[in-house]
Protein backbone atom coordinates (compact mmCIF):
# COMPACT_ATOMS: atom_id res chain seq x y z
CA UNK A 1 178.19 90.76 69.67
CA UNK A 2 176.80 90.40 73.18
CA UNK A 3 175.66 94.01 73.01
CA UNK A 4 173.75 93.25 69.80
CA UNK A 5 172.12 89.82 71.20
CA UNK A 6 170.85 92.19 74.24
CA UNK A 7 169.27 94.44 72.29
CA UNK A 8 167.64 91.97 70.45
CA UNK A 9 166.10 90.59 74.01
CA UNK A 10 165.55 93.65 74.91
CA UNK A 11 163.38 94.91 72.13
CA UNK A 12 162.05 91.22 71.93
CA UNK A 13 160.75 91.66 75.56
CA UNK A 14 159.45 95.06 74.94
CA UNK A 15 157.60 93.28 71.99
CA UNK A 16 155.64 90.63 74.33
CA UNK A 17 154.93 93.08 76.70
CA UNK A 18 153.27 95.62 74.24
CA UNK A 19 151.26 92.67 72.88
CA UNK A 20 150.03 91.36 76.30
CA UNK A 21 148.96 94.78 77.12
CA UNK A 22 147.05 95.43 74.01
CA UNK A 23 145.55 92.42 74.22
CA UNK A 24 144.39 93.03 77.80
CA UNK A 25 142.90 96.03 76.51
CA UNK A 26 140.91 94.50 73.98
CA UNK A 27 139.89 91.92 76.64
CA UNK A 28 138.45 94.58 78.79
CA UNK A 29 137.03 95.98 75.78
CA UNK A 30 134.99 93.28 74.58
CA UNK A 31 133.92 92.30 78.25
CA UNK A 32 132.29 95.92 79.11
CA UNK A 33 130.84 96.14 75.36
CA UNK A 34 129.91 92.44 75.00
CA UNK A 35 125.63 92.51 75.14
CA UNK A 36 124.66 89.64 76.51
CA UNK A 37 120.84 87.73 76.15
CA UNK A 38 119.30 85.03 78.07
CA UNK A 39 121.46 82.51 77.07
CA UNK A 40 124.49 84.35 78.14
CA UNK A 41 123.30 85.48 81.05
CA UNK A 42 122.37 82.03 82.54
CA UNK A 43 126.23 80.56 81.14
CA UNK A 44 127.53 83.31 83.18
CA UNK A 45 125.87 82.38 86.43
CA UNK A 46 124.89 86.31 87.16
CA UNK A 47 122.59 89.40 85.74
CA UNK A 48 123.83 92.38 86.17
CA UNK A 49 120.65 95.43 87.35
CA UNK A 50 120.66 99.18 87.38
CA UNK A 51 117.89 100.42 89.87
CA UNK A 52 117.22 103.75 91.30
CA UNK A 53 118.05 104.28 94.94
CA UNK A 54 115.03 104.78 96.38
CA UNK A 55 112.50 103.24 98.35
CA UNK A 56 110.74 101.95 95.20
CA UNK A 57 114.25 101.14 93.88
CA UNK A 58 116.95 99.26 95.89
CA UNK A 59 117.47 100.52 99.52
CA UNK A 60 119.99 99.36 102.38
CA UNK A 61 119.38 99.74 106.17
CA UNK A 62 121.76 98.13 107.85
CA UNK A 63 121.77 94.52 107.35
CA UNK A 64 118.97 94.73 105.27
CA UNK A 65 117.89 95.31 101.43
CA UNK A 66 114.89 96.82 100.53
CA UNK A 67 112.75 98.33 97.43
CA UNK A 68 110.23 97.87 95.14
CA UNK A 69 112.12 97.12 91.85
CA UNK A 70 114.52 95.23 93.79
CA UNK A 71 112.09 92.33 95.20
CA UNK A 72 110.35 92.25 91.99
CA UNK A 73 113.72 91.73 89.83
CA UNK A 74 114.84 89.13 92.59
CA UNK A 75 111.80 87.24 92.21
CA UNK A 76 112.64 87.33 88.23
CA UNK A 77 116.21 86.12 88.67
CA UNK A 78 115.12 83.71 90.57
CA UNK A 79 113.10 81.83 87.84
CA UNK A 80 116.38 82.40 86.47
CA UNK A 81 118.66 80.25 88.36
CA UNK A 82 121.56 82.94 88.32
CA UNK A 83 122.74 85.25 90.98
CA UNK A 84 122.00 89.39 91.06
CA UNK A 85 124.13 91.85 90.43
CA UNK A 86 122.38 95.33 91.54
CA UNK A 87 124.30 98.50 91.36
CA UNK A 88 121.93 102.35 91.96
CA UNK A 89 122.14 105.13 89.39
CA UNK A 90 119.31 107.89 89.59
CA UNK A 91 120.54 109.54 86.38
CA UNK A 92 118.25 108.32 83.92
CA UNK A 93 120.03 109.04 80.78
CA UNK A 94 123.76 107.94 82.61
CA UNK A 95 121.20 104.59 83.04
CA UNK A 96 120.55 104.05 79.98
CA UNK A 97 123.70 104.99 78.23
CA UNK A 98 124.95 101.80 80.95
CA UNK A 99 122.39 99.68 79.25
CA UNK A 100 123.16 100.45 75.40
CA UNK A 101 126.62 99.77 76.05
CA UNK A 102 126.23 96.39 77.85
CA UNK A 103 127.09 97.51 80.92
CA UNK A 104 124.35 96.22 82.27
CA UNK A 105 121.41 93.60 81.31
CA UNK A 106 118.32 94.83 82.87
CA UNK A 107 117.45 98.90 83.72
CA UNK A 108 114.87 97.94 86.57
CA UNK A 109 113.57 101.69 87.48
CA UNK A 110 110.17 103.02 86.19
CA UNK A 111 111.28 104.27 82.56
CA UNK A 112 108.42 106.08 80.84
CA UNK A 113 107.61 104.34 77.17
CA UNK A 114 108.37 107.19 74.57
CA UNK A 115 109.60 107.17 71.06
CA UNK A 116 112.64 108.56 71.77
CA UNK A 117 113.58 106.22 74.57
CA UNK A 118 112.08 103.05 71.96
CA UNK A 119 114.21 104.34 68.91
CA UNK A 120 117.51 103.14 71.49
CA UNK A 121 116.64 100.13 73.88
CA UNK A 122 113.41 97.51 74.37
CA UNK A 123 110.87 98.16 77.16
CA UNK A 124 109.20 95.13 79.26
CA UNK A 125 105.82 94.64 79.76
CA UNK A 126 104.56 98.24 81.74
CA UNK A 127 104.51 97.54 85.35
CA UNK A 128 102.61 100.88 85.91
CA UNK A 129 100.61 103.69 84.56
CA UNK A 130 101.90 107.47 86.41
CA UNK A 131 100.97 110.87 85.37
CA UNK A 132 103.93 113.53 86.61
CA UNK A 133 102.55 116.10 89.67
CA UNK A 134 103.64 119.07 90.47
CA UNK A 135 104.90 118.89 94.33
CA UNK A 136 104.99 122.50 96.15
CA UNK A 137 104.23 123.67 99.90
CA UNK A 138 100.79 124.26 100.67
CA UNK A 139 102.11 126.89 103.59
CA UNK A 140 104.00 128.97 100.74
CA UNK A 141 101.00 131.02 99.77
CA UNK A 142 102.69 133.83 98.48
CA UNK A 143 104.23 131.74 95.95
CA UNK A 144 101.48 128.57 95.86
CA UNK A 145 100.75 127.81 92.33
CA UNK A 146 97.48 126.96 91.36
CA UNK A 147 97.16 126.90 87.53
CA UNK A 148 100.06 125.65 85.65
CA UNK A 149 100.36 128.76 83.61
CA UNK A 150 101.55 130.64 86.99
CA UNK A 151 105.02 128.41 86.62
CA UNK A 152 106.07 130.67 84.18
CA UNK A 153 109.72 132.02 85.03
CA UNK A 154 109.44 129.82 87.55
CA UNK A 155 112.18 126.98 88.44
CA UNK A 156 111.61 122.96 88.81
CA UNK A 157 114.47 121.03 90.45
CA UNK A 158 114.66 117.34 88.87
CA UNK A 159 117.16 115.05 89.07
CA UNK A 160 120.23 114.47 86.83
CA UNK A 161 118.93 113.78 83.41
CA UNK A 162 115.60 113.16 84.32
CA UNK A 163 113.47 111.40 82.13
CA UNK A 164 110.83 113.96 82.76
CA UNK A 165 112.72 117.11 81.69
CA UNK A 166 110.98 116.87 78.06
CA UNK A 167 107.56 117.19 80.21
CA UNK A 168 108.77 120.90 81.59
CA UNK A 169 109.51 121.66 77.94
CA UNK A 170 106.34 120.59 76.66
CA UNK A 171 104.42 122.64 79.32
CA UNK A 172 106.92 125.66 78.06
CA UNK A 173 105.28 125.58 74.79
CA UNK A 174 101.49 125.08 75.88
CA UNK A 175 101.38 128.22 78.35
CA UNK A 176 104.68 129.85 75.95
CA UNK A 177 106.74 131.10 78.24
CA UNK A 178 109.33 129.55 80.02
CA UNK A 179 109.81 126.97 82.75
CA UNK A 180 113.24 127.01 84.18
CA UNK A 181 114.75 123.25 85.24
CA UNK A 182 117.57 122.54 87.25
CA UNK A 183 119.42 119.38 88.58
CA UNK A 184 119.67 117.46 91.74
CA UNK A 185 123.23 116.09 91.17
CA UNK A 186 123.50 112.57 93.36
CA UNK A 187 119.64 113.01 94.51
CA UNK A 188 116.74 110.42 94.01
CA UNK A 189 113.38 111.97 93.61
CA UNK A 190 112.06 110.80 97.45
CA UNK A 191 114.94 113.02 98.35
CA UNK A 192 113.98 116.09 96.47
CA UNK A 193 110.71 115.57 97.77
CA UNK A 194 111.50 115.99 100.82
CA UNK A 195 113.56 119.17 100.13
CA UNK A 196 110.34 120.72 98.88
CA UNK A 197 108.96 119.21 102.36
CA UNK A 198 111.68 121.05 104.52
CA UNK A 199 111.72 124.42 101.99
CA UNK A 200 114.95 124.10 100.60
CA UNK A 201 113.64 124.10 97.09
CA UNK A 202 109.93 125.44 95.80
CA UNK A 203 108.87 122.65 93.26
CA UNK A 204 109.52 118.73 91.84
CA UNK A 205 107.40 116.99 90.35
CA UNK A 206 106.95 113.06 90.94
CA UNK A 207 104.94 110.05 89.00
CA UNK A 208 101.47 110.12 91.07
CA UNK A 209 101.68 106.45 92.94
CA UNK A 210 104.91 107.86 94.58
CA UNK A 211 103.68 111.66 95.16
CA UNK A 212 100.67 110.41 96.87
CA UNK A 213 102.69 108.08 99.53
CA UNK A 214 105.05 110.74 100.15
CA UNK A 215 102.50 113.01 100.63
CA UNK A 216 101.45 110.95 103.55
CA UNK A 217 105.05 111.33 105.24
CA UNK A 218 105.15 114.63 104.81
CA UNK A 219 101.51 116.41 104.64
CA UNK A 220 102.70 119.57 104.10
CA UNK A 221 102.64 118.90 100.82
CA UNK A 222 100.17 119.55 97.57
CA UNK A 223 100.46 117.25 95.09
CA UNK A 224 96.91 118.36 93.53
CA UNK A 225 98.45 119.96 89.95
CA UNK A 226 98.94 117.10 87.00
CA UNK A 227 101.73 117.71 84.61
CA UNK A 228 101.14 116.24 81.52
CA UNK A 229 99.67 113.49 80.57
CA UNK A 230 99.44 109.79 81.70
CA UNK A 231 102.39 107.34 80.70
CA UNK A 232 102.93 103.97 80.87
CA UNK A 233 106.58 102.90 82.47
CA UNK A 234 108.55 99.89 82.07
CA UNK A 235 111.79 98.46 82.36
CA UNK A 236 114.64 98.91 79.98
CA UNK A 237 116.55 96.16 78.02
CA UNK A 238 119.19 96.40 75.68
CA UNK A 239 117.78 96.34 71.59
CA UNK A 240 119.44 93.06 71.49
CA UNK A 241 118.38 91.11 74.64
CA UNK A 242 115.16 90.48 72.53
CA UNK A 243 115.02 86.53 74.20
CA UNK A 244 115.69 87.82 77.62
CA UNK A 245 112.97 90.42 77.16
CA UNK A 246 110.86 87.32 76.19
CA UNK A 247 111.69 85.89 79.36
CA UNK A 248 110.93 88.71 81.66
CA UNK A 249 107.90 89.40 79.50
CA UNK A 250 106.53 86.41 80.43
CA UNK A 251 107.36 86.72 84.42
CA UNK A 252 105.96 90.21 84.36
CA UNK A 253 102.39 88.89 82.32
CA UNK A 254 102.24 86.38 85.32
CA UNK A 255 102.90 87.85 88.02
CA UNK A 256 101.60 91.04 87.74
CA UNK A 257 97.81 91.00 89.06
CA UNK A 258 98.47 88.28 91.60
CA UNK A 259 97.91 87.87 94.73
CA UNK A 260 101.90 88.00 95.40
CA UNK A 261 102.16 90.95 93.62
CA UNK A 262 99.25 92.98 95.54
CA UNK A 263 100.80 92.06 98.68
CA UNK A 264 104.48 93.64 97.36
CA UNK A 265 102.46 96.63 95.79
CA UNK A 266 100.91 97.32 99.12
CA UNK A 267 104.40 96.84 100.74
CA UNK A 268 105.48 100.11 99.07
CA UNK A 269 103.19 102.21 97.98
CA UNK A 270 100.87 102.05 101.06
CA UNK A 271 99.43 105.33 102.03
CA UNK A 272 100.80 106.07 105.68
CA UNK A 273 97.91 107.38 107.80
């Protein structure tokens, strides 16, 4: 009789366990998946950011945080009321894939505005308009490019998933023949600049505000060859954070232009003499 009332515990217990569990599981669950709008956001006390680490992105020296996208966003979610939460991801499509899960509330990196990228998430006002350029070595003359036809065979290194990879393909079919891409794992594209810089690898490409400041660091470089055409780039919300896109819509539509906003542009894309 004893024996039988222990099993009874026993599987009783085993029963209350395996239904705290699962329901920690679906806890998690609906926490990482829930997507959250304005009106979340500001009950929760914090917005969570994705920005590239870069220069133009989010940047830490020491005690201090730095970047273009960063200072702007801060300025946002401080209209806000709510505290940030910035985490760095250069892999665009990793970025995004964050952002349609609800992972994440705001992609702050410069996302060029295509169809395919439109069909999936909602963009925020464009913040700029960038053509891609083709970055190479002036000093490699055996090897300098000078139309874009002469990249055929040749190899571009991009980073992980970059959003510009369907540019190299397009520029495949125009000259038909192919352009060969491969990926900077864990690299930011000031980085793989500067490995064209110091001749590790023979071509990137980069939006033209960024080539033409890091062209200025490291003047070895010819950033004279447009590839493709000019886009406009914006930040990334999810499809269903249509009143927070409202929101940031109208911070963007103010600020941008201003005098405040000059002053930050100049901050970070200043040509260094």
């Amino acid at each position: 009789m004893k024996n039988l009332q222990l099993n009874k515990l026993v599987k009783l217990a085993n029963l209350v366990v395996a239904m705290f569990a699962f329901a920690t599981l679906i806890s998690t669950f609906w926490k990482e998946k829930t997507i959250r709008d304005y009106e979340d956001i500001v009950k929760s006390g914090r917005i969570r950011v994705i920005t590239d680490n870069s220069s133009l992105g989010f940047q830490t020296n020491k005690d201090s945080v730095f970047g273009f996208q960063y200072e702007l966003i801060k300025l946002f979610v401080a209209n806000m009321g709510v505290e940030l939460e910035i985490s760095e991801n250069d892999d665009t499509q990793s970025a995004v894939d964050e952002l349609i899960k609800g992972n994440c509330d705001v992609l702050a990196s410069m996302i060029p505005l295509t169809n395919e990228y439109a069909q999936k998430i909602l963009f925020s006002t464009p913040l700029q308009t960038n053509r891609q350029l083709l970055v190479q070595r002036k000093s490699d003359s055996t090897n300098f490019v000078h139309k874009l036809y002469e990249l055929a065979g040749d190899t571009i290194h991009l980073t992980k998933n970059s959003a510009y990879k369907v540019t190299i393909n397009h520029l495949s079919d125009e000259i038909a023949d192919t352009i060969y891409t491969l990926e900077l794992k864990n690299t930011s594209t000031d980085v793989a600049i500067k490995m064209v810089a110091d001749s590790i690898i023979r071509f990137s490409i980069c939006p033209e505000r960024m080539a033409t400041k890091m062209k200025s660091l490291y003047p070895n470089l010819d950033i004279s060859i447009p590839i493709g055409f000019y886009q406009q780039n914006a930040w990334a919300l999810n499809a269903k954070s249509i009143t927070l896109q409202s929101k940031l819509n109208e911070f963007l539509d103010d600020f941008i232009g201003s005098s405040a906003y000059w002053e930050l542009y100049r901050k970070y894309y200043k040509v260094i003499d």
